[in-house]
Protein backbone atom coordinates (compact mmCIF):
# COMPACT_ATOMS: atom_id res chain seq x y z
CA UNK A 1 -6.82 -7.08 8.97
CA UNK A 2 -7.55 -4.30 10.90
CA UNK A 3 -7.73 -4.93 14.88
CA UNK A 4 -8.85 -2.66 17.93
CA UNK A 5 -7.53 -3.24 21.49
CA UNK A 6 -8.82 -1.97 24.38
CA UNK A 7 -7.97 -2.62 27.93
CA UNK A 8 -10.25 -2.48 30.83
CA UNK A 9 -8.56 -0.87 33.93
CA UNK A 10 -10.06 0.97 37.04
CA UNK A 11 -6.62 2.07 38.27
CA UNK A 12 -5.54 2.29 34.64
CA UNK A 13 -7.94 4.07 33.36
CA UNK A 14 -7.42 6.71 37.00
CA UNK A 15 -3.57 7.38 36.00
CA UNK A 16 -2.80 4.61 39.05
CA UNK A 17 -1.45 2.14 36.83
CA UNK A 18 0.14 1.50 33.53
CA UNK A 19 -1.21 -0.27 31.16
CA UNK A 20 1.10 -3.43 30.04
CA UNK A 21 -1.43 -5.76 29.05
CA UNK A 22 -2.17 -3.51 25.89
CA UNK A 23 1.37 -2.58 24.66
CA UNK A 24 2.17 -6.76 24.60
CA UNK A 25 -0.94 -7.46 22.18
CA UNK A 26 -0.27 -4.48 19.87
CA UNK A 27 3.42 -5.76 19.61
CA UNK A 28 2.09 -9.29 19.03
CA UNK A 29 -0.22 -8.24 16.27
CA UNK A 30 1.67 -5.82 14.61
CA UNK A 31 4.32 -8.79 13.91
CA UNK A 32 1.78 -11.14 12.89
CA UNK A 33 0.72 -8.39 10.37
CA UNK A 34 -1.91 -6.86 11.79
CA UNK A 35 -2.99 -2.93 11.53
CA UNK A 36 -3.98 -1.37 14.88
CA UNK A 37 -6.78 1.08 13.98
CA UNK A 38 -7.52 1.97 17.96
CA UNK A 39 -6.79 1.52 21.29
CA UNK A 40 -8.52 2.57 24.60
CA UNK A 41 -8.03 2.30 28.31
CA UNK A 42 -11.50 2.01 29.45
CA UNK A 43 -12.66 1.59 33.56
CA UNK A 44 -14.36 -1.52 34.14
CA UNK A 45 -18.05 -1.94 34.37
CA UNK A 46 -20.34 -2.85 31.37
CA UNK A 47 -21.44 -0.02 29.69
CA UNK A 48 -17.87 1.83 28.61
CA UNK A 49 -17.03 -1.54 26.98
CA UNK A 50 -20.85 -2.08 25.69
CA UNK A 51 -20.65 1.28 24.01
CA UNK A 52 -17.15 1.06 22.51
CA UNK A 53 -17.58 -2.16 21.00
CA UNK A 54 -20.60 -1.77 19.44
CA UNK A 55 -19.44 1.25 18.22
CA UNK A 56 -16.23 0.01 16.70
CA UNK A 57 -18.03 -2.96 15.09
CA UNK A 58 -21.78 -0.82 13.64
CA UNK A 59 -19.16 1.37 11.89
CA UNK A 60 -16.89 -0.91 10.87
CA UNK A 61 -13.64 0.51 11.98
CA UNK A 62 -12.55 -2.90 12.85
CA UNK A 63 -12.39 -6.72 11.70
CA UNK A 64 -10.83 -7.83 15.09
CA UNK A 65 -11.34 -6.45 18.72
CA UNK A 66 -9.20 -8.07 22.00
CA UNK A 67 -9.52 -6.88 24.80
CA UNK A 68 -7.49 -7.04 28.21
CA UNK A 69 -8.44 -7.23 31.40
CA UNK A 70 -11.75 -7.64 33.67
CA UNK A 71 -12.23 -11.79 33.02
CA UNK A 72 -11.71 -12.55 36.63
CA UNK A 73 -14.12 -13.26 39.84
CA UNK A 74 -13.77 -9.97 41.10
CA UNK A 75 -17.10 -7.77 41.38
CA UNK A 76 -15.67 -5.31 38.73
CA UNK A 77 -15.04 -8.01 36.19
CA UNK A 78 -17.41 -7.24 33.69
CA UNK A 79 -15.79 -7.91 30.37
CA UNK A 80 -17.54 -11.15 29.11
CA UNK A 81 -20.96 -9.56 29.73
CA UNK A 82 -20.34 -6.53 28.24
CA UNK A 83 -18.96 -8.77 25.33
CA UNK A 84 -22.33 -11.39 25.18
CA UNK A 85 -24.53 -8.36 25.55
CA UNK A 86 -23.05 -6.49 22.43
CA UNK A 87 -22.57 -10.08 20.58
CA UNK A 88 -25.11 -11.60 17.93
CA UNK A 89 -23.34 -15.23 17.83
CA UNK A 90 -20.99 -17.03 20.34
CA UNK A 91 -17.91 -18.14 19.42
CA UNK A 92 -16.79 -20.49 22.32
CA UNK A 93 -14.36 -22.68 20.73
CA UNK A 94 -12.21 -19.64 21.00
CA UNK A 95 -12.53 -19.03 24.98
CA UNK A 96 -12.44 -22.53 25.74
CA UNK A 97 -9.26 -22.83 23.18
CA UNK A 98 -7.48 -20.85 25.71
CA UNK A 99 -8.54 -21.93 28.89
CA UNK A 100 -7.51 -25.21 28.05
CA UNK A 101 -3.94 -23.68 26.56
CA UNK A 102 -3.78 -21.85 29.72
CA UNK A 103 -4.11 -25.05 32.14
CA UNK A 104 -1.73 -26.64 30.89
CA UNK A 105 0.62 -23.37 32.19
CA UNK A 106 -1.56 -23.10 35.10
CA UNK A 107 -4.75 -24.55 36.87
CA UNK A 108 -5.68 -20.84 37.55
CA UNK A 109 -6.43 -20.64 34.20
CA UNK A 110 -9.97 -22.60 35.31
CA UNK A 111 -10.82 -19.12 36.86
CA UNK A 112 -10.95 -17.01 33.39
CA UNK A 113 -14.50 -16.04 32.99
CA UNK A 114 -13.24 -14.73 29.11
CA UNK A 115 -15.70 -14.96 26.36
CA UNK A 116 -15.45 -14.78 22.42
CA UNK A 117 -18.53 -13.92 19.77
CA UNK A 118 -19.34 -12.00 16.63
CA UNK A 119 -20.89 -8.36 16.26
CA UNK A 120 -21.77 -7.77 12.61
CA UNK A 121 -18.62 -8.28 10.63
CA UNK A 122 -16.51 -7.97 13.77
CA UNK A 123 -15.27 -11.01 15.97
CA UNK A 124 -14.34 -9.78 19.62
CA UNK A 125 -12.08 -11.90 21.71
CA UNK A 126 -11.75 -11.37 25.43
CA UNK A 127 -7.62 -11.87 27.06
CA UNK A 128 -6.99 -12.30 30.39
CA UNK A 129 -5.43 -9.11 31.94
CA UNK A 130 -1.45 -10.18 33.05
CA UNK A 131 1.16 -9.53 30.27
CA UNK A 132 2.11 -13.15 30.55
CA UNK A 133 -1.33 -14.86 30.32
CA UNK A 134 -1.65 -12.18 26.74
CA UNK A 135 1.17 -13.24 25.34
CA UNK A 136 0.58 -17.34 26.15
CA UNK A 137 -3.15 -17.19 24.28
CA UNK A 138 -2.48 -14.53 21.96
CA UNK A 139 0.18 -17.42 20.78
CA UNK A 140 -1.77 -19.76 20.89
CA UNK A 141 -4.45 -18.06 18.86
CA UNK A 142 -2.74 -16.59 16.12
CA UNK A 143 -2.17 -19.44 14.25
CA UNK A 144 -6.25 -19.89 13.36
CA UNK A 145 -7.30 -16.56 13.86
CA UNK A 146 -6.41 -15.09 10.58
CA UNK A 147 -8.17 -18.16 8.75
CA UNK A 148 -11.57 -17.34 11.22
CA UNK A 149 -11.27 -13.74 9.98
CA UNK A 150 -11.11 -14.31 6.75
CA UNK A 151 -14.05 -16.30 6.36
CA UNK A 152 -15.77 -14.09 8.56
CA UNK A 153 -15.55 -11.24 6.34
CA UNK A 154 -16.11 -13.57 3.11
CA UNK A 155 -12.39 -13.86 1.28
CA UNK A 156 -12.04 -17.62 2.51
CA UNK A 157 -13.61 -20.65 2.00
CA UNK A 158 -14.27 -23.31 4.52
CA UNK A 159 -12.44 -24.52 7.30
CA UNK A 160 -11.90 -27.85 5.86
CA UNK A 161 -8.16 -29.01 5.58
């Protein structure tokens, strides 16, 4: 499966800070037997992340997008609505899968504003922006993720066990 990361960074994306957030998932993924097919260090706001993502998922250059970064309360935060605006179906169970992963770390974790849905053939899954929090859902996710993606791009069958 073939998965896209980008991070959303104001100072990151000025040269003021170095992205960490991004090197942990690609590490993650590329163990779990993922191919990264792109990365970008966009600035926060909606529109570079409304652009990119519907970009990566019309043309089909990826199955899987995360992204890092800008799920908080601050006024630059923007990731989740750039994500629901792009998005033709919710996926919620996903979000709410790690919020509830996440509380049981910390009750910060009731703070993430992170949101999950579906572009086309392309599911896009909003991480919290802290190396620490990526790792702890990336985890936590990566056991059902694969099985999601492959029925989302039609080589599995149901979810039923």
């Amino acid at each position: 499966m073939r998965v896209a990361i980008i991070t959303l960074s104001d100072s990151g994306y000025a040269g003021q800070r170095t992205d960490e957030s991004g090197p942990v998932i690609r590490e993650m993924m590329e163990q779990a037997g993922y191919t990264v097919v792109h990365t970008a260090l966009l600035p926060d706001g909606i529109e570079p992340l409304a652009g990119e993502l519907r970009r990566l998922c019309d043309d089909d250059l990826a199955d899987l997008i995360l992204t890092t970064g800008g799920t908080g309360f601050s006024p630059t935060d923007l990731t989740p609505e750039a994500t629901l605006a792009v998005t033709e179906r919710a996926a919620p169970g996903i979000a709410e899968a790690m919020r509830w992963q996440s509380l049981q770390i910390t009750p910060r974790a009731m703070l993430s504003r992170a949101a999950a849905g579906i572009r086309k053939g392309t599911l896009i899954v909003n991480l919290p922006g802290s190396p620490k929090a990526v790792r702890e859902c990336l985890q936590f996710l990566l056991s059902s993720l694969g099985h999601g993606l492959e029925i989302l791009r039609g080589t599995a069958g149901n979810c039923a066990r």
